[in-house]
C-alpha atoms as a PDB file:
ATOM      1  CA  UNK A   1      -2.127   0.040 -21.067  1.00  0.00           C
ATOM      2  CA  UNK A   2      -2.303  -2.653 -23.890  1.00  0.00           C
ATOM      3  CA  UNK A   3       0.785  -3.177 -25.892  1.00  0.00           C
ATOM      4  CA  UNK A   4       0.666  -5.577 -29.496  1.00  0.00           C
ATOM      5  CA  UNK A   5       0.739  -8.532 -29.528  1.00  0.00           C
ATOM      6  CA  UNK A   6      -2.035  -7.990 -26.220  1.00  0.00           C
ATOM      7  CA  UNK A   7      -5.604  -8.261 -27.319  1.00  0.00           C
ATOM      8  CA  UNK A   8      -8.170  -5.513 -25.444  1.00  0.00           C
ATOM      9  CA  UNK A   9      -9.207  -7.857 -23.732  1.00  0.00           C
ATOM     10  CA  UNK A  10      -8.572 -10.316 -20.562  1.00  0.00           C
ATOM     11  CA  UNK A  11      -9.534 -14.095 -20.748  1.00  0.00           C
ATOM     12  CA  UNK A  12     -10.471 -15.619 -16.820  1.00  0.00           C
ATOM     13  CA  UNK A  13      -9.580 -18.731 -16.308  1.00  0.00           C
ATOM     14  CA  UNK A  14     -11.969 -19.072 -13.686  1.00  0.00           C
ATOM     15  CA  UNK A  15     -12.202 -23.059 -12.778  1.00  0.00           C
ATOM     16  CA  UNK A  16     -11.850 -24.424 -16.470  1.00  0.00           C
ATOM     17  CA  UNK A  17      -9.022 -26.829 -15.066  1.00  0.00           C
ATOM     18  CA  UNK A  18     -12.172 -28.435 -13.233  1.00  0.00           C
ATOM     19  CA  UNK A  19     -14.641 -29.478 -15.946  1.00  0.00           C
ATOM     20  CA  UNK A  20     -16.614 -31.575 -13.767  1.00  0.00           C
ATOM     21  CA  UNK A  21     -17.155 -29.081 -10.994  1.00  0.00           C
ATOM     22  CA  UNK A  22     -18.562 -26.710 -13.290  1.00  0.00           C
ATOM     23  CA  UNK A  23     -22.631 -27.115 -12.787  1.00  0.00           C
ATOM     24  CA  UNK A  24     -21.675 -27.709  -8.661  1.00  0.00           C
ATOM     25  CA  UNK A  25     -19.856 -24.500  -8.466  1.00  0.00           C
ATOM     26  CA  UNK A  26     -22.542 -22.909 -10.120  1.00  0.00           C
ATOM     27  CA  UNK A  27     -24.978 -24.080  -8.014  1.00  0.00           C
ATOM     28  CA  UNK A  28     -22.759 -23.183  -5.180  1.00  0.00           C
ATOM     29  CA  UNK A  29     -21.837 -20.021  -6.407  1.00  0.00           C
ATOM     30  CA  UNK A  30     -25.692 -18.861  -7.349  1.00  0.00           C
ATOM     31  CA  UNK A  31     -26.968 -20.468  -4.131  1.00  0.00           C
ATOM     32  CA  UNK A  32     -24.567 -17.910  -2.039  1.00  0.00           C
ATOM     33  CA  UNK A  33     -24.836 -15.151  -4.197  1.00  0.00           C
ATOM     34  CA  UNK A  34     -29.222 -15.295  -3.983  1.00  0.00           C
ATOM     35  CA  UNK A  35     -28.868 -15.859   0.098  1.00  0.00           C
ATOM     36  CA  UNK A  36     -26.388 -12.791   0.569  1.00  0.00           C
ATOM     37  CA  UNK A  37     -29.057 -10.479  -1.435  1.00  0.00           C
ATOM     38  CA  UNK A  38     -31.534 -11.617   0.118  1.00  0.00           C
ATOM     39  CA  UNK A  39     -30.256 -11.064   3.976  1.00  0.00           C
ATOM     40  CA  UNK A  40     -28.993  -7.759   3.962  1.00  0.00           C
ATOM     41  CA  UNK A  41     -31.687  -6.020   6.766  1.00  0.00           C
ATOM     42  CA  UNK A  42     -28.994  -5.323   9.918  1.00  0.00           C
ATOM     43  CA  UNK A  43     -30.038  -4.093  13.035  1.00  0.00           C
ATOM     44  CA  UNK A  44     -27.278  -1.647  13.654  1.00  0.00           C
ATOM     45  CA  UNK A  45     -25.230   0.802  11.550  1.00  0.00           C
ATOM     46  CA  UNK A  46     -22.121  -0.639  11.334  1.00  0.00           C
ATOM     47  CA  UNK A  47     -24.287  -3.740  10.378  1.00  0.00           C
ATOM     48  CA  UNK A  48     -25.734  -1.522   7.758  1.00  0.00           C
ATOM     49  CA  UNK A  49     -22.424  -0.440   6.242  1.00  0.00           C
ATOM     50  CA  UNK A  50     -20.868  -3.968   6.566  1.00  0.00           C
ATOM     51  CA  UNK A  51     -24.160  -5.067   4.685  1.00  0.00           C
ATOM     52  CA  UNK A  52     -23.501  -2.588   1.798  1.00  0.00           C
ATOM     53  CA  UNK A  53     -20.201  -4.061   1.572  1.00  0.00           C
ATOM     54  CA  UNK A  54     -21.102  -7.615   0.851  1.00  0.00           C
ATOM     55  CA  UNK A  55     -23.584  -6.543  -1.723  1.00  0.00           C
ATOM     56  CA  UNK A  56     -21.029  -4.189  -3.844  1.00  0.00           C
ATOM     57  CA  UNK A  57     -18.393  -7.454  -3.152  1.00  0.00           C
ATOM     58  CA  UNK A  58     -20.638 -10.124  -4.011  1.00  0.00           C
ATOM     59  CA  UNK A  59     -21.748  -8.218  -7.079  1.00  0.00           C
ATOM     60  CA  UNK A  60     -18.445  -7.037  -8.517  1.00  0.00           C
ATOM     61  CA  UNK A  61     -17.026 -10.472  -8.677  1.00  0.00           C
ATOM     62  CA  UNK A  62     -19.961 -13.130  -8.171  1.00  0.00           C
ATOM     63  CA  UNK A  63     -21.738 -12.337 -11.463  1.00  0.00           C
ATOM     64  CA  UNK A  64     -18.540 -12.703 -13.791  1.00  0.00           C
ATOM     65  CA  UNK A  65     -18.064 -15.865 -12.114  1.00  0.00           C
ATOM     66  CA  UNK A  66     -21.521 -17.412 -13.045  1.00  0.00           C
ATOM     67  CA  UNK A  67     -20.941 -16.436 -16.821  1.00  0.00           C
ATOM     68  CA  UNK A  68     -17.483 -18.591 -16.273  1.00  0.00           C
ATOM     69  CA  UNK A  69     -19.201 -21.384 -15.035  1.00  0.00           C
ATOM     70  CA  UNK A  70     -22.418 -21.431 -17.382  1.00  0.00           C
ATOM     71  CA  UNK A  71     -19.964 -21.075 -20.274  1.00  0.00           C
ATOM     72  CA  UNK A  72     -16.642 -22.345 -22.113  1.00  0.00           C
ATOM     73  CA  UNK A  73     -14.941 -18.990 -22.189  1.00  0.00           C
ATOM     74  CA  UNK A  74     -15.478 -15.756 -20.113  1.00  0.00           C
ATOM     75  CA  UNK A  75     -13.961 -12.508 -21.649  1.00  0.00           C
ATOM     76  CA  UNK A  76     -13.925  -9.623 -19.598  1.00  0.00           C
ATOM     77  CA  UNK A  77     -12.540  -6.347 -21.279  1.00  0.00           C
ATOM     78  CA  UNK A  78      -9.693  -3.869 -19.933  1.00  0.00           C
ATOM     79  CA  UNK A  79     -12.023  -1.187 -18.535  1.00  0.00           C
ATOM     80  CA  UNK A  80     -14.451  -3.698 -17.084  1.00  0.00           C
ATOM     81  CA  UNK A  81     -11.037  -5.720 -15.629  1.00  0.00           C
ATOM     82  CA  UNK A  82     -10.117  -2.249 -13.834  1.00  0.00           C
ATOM     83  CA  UNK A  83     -13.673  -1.667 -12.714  1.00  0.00           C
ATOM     84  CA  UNK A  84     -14.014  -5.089 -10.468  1.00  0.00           C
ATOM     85  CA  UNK A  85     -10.451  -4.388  -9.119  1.00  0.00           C
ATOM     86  CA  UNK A  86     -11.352  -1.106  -8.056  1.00  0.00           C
ATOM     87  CA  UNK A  87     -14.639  -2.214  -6.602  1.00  0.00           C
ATOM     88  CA  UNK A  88     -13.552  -5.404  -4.975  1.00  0.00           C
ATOM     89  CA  UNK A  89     -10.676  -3.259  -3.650  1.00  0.00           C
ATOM     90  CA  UNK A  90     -12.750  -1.022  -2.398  1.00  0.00           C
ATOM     91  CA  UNK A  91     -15.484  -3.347  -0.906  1.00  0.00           C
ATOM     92  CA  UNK A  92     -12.561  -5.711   0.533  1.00  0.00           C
ATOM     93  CA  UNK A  93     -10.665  -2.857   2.512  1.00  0.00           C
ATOM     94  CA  UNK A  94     -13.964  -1.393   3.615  1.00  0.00           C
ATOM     95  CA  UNK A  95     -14.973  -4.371   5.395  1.00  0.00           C
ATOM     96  CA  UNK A  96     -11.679  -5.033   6.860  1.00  0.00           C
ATOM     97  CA  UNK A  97     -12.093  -1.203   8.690  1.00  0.00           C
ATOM     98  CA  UNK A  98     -15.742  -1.531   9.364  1.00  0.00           C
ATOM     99  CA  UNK A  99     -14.850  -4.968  11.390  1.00  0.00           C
ATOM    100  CA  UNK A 100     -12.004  -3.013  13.360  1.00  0.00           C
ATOM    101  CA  UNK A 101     -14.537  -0.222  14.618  1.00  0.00           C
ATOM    102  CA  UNK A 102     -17.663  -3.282  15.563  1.00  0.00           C
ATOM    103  CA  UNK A 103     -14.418  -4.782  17.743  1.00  0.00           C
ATOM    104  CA  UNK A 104     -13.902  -1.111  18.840  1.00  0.00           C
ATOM    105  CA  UNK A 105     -17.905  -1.135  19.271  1.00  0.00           C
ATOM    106  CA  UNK A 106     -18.064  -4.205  22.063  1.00  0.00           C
ATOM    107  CA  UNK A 107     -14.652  -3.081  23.565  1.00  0.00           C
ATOM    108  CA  UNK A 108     -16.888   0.232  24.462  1.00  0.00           C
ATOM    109  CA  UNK A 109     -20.063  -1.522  25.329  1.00  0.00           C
ATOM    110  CA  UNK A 110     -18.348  -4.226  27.514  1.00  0.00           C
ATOM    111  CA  UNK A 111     -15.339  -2.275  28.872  1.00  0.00           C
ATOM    112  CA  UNK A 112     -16.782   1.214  28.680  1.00  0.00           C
ATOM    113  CA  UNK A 113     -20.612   0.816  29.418  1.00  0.00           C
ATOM    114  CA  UNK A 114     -21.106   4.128  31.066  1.00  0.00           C
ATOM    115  CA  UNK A 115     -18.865   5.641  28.289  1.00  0.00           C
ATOM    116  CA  UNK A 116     -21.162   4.417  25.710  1.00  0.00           C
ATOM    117  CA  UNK A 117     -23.575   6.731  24.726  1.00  0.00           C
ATOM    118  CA  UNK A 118     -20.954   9.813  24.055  1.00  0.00           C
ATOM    119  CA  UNK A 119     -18.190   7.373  22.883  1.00  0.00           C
ATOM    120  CA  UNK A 120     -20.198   5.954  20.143  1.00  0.00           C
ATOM    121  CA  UNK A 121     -22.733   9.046  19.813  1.00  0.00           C
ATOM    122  CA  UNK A 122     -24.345   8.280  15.812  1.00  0.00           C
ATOM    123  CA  UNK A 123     -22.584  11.414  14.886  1.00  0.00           C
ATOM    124  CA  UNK A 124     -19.078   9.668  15.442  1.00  0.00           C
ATOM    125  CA  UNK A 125     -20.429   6.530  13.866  1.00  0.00           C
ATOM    126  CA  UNK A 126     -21.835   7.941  11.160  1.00  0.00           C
ATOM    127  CA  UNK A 127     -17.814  10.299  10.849  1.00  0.00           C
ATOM    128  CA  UNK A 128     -16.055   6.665  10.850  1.00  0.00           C
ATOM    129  CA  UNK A 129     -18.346   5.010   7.953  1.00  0.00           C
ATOM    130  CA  UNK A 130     -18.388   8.109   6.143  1.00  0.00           C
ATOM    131  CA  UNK A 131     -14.392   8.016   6.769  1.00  0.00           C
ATOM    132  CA  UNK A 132     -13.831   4.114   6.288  1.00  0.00           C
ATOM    133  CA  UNK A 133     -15.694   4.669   2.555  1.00  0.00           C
ATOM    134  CA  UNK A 134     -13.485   7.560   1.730  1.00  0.00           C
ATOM    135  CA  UNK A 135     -10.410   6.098   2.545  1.00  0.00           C
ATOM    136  CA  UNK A 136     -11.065   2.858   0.905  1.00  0.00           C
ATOM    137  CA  UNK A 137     -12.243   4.273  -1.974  1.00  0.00           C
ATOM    138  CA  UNK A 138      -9.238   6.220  -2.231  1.00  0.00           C
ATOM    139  CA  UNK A 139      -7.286   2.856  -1.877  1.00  0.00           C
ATOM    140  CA  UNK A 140      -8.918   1.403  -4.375  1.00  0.00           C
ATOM    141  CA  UNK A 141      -8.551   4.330  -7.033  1.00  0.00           C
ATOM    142  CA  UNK A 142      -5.228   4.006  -5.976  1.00  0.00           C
ATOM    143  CA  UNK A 143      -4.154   0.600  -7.211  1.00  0.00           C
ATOM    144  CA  UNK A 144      -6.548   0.737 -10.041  1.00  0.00           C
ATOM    145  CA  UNK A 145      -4.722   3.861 -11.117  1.00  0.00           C
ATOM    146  CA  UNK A 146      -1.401   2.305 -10.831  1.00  0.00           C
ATOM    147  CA  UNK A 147      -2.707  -1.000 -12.845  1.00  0.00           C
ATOM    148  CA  UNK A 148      -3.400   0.646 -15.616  1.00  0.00           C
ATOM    149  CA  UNK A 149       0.000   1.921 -15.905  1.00  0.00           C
ATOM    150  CA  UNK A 150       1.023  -0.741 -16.957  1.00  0.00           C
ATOM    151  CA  UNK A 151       1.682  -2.474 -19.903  1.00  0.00           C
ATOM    152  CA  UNK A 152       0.187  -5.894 -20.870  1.00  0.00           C
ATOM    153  CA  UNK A 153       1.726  -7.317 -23.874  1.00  0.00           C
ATOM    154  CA  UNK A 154       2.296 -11.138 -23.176  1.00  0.00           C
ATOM    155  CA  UNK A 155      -0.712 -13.421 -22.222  1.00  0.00           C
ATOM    156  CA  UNK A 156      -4.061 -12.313 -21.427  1.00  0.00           C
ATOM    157  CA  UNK A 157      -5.214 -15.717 -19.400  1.00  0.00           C
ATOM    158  CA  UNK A 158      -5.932 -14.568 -15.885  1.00  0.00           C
ATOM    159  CA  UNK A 159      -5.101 -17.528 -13.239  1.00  0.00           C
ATOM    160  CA  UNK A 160      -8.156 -16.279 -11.563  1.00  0.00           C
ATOM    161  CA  UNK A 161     -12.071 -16.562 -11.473  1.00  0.00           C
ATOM    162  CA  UNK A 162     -11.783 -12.047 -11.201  1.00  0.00           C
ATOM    163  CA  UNK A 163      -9.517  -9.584 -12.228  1.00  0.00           C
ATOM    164  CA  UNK A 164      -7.213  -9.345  -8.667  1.00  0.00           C
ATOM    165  CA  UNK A 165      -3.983  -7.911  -8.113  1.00  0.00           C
ATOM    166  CA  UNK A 166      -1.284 -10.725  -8.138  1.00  0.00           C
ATOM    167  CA  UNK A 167      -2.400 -12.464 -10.670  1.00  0.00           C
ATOM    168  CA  UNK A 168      -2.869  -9.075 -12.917  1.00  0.00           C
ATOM    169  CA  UNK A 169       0.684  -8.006 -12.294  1.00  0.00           C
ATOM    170  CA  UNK A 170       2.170 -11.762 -13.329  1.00  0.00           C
ATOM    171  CA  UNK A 171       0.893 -10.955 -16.525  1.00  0.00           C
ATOM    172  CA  UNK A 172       2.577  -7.434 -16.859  1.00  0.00           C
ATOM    173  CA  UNK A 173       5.263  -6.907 -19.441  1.00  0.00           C
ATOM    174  CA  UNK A 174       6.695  -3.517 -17.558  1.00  0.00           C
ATOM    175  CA  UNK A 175       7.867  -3.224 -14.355  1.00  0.00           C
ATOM    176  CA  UNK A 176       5.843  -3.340 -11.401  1.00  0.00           C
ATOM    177  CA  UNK A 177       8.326  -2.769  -8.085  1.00  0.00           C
ATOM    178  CA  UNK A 178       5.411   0.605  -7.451  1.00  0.00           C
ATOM    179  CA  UNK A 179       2.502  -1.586  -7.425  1.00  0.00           C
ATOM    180  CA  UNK A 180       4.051  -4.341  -5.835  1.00  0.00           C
ATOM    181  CA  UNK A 181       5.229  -1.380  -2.822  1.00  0.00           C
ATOM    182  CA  UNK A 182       1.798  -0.183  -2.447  1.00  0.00           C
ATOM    183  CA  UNK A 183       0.506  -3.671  -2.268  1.00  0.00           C
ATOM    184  CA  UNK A 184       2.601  -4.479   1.005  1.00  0.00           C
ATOM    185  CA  UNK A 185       1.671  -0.826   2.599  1.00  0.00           C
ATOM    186  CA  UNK A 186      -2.216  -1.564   1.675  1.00  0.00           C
ATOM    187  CA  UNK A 187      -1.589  -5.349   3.328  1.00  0.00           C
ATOM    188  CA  UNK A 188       0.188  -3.792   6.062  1.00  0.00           C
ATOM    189  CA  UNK A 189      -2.586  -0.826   6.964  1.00  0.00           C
ATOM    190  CA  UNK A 190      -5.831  -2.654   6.474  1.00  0.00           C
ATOM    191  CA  UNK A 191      -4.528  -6.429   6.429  1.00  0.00           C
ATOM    192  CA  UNK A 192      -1.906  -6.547  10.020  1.00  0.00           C
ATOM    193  CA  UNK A 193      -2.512  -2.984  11.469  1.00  0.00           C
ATOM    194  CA  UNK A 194      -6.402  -3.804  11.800  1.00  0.00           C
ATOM    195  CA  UNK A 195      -6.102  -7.519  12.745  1.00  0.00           C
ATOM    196  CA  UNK A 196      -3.814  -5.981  15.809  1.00  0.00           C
ATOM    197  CA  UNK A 197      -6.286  -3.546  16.479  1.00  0.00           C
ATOM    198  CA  UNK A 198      -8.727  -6.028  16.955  1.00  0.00           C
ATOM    199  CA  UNK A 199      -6.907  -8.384  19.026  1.00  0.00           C
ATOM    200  CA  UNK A 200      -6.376  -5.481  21.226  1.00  0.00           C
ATOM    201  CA  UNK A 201      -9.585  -5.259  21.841  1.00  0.00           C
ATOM    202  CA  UNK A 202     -10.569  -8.299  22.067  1.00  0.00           C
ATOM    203  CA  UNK A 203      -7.577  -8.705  25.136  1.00  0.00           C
ATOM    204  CA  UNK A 204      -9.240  -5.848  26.860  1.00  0.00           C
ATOM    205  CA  UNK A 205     -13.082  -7.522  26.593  1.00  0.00           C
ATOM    206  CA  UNK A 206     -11.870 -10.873  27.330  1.00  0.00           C
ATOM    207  CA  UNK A 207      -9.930  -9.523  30.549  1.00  0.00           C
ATOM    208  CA  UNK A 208     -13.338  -7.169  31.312  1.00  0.00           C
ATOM    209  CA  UNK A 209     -15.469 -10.225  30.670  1.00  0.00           C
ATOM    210  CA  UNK A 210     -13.037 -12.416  33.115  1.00  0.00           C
ATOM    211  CA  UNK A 211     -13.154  -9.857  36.378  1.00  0.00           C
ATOM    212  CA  UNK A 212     -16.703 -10.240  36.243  1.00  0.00           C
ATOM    213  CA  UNK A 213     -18.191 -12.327  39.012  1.00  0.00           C
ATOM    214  CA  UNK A 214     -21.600 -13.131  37.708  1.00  0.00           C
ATOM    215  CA  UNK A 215     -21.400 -16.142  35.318  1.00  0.00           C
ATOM    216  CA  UNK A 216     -24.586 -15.214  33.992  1.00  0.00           C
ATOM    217  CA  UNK A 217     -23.115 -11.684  33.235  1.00  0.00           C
ATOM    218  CA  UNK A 218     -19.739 -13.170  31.625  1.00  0.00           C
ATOM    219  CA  UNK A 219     -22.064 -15.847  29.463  1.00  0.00           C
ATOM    220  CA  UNK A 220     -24.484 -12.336  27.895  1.00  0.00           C
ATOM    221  CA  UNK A 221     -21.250 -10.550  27.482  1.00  0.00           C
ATOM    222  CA  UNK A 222     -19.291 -13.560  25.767  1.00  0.00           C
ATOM    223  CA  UNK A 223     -22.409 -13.665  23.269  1.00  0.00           C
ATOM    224  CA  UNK A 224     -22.994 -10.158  22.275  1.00  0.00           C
ATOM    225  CA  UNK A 225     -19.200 -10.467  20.840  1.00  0.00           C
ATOM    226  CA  UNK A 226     -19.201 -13.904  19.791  1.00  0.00           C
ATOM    227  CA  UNK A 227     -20.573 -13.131  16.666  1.00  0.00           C
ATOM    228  CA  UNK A 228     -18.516 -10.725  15.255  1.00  0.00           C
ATOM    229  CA  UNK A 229     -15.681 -12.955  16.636  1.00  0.00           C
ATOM    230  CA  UNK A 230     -16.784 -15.416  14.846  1.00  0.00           C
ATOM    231  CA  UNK A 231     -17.009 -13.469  11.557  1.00  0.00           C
ATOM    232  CA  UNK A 232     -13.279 -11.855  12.259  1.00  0.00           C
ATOM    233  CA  UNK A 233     -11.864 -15.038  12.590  1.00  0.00           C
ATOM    234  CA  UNK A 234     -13.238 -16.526   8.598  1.00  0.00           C
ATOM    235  CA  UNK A 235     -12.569 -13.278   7.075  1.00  0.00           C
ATOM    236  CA  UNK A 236      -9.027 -12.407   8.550  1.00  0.00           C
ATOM    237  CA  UNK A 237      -8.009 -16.161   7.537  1.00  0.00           C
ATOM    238  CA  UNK A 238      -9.249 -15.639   4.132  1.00  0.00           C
ATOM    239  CA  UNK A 239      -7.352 -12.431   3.846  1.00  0.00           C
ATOM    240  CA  UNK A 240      -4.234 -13.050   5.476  1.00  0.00           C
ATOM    241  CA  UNK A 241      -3.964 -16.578   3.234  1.00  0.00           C
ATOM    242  CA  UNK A 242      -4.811 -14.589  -0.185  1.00  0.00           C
ATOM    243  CA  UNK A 243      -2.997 -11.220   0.276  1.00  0.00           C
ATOM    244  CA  UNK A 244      -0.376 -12.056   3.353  1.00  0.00           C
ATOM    245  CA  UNK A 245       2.649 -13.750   1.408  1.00  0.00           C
ATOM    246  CA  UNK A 246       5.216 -13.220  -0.282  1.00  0.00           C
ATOM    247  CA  UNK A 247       4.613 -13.207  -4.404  1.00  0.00           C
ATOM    248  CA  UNK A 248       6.969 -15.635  -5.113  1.00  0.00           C
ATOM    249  CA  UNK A 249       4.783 -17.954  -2.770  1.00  0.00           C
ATOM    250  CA  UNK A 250       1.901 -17.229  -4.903  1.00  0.00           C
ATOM    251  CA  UNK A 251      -0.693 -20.217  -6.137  1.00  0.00           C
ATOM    252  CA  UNK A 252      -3.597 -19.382  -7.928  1.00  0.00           C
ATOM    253  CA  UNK A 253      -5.360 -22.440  -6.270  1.00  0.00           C
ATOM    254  CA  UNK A 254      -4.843 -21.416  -3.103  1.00  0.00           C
ATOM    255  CA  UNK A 255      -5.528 -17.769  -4.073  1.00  0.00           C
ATOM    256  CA  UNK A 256      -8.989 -18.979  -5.922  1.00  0.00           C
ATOM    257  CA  UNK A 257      -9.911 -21.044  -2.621  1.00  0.00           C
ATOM    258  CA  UNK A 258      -9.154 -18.256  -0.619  1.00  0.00           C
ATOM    259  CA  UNK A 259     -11.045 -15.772  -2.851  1.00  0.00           C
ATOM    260  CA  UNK A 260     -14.141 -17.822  -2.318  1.00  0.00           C
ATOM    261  CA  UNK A 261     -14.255 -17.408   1.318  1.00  0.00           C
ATOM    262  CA  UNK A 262     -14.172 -13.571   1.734  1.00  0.00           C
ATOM    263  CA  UNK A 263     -15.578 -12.529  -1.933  1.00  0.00           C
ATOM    264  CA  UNK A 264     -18.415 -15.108  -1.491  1.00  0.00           C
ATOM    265  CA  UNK A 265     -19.048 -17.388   1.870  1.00  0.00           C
ATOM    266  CA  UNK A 266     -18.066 -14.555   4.159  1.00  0.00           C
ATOM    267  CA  UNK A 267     -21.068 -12.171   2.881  1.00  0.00           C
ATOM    268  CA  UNK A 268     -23.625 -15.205   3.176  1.00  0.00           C
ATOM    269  CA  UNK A 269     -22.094 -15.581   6.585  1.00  0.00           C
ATOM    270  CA  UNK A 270     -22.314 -12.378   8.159  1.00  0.00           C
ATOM    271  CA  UNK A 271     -25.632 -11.655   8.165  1.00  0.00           C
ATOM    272  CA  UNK A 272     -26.643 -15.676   9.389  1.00  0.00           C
ATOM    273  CA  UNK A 273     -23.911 -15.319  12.500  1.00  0.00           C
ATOM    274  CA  UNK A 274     -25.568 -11.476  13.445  1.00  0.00           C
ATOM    275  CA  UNK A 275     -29.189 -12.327  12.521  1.00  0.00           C
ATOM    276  CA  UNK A 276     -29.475 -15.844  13.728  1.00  0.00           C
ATOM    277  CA  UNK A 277     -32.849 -15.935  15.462  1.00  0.00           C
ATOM    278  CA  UNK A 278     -33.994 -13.639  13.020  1.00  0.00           C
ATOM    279  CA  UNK A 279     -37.344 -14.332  10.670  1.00  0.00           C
ATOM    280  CA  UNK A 280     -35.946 -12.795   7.836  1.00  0.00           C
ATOM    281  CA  UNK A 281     -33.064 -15.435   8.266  1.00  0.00           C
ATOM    282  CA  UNK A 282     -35.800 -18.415   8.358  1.00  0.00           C
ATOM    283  CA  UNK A 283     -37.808 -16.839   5.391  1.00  0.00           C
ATOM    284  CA  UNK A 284     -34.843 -16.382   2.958  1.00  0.00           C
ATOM    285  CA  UNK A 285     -33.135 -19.915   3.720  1.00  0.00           C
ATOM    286  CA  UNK A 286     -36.419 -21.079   3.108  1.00  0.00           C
ATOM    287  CA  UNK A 287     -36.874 -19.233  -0.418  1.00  0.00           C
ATOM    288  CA  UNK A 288     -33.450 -20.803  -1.008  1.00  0.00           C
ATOM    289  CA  UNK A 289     -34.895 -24.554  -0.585  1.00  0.00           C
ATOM    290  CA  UNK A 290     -38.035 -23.765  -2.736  1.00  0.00           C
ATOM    291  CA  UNK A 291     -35.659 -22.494  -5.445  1.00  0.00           C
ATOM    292  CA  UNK A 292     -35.676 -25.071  -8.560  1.00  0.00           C
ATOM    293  CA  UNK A 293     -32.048 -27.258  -9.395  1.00  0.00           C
ATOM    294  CA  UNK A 294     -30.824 -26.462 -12.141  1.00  0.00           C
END
């Protein structure tokens, strides 16, 4: 809700403090938006869903961020401010579930083989996407619903290069102890309840892996996980360094660094870790080199 003297409007700060980086972060930010586009083929369907993901992540926040860099000043209105939140929300929470049930994928396949087939039947997959979009969606509703209960009556500078919780509710004029609750439960469900769900797993496939006597057998089961590992481990750190600390600890630098990891890098990433040896992977990277400077 907007409350005089508030304009309708939100400015984003984006990386104006940085004048020089400007045209390199645009680069930067356009090189990783074109490769994350353009590598979204997975192999599998949890692959699939984490690839939908990126692209509604990359999309809601990427594009706002090149007008911010091409130009001075980079408006974004009320509704449109509630619109990213709810999709990067949305996108962000998905990803951190989808991640939890690929860990829950290799425990199966490594721990579980003979269990595999009726453990991860495609019906149950396709229940837990279905369910992992739901929810999130719900979750992101959620806090968008509860932003725009507030009021915003002070200023209207964003310390942020997209409209994202913390920095929204600095900026609120009412109080915000609700949002600020449902914050913590949402960081505690999908942020430290996941991340130990995955560590569980990964225990129980590192002990499987360990018990096995072939070392050619522990080396092919070490690399069918090591990629998702791999992708766990930048995305968690992201996460846990933008979302897991207390608000009176909170720096929009570090937030903004942060924010470029898992709303940007981590989407170019995925799909190089899983796809590696892929041609598709080659051919892209390769469009990428051809593309003219700016």
């Amino acid at each position: 809700r907007i409350s005089p003297p508030f304009q309708d409007q939100f400015v984003l700060q984006g990386f104006s403090e940085l004048p020089r980086l400007r045209l390199p972060l645009f680069r930067c930010f356009f090189s990783l938006y074109t490769v994350a586009a353009s590598l979204q083929s997975p192999m599998y369907f949890f692959l699939c869903n984490l690839a939908a993901m990126d692209i509604v992540c990359t999309s809601s926040v990427l594009p706002k961020a090149l007008v911010g860099l091409a130009f001075e000043e980079n408006t974004i209105s009320f509704p449109g401010c509630m619109a990213q939140l709810f999709f990067l929300t949305w996108s962000a929470s998905s990803e951190l579930l989808l991640l939890t049930a690929m860990a829950y994928d290799r425990y199966v396949a490594i721990c579980r083989p003979l269990h595999y087939s009726w453990r991860m039947s495609p019906r149950l997959c396709q229940s837990l996407a279905l369910g992992v979009w739901a929810v999130c969606a719900l979750n992101g509703s959620l806090h968008a619903g509860l932003m725009t209960r507030l009021s915003f009556c002070g200023p209207n500078i964003i310390a942020h290069f997209f409209c994202e919780i913390p920095p929204l509710l600095l900026l609120s004029c009412s109080p915000t102890l609700v949002n600020s609750i449902m914050t913590v439960l949402a960081d505690a469900f999908y942020g430290v309840l996941n991340f130990l769900l995955t560590l569980v797993s990964y225990g129980c496939i590192v002990a499987s892996i360990l018990r096995m006597r072939s070392a050619a057998g522990r080396r092919r089961a070490f690399s069918t996980c090591s990629s998702h590992l791999l992708v766990v481990s930048v995305y968690y750190s992201a996460v846990f360094c933008a979302y897991i600390s207390p608000a009176s600890s909170y720096s929009p630098e570090r937030s903004k660094v942060s924010a470029v990891l898992y709303t940007m890098l981590s989407p170019t990433l995925n799909p190089i870790v899983y796809s590696l040896r892929n041609t598709e992977v080659k051919h892209a990277l390769g469009r990428l080199v051809e593309f003219p400077t700016f």
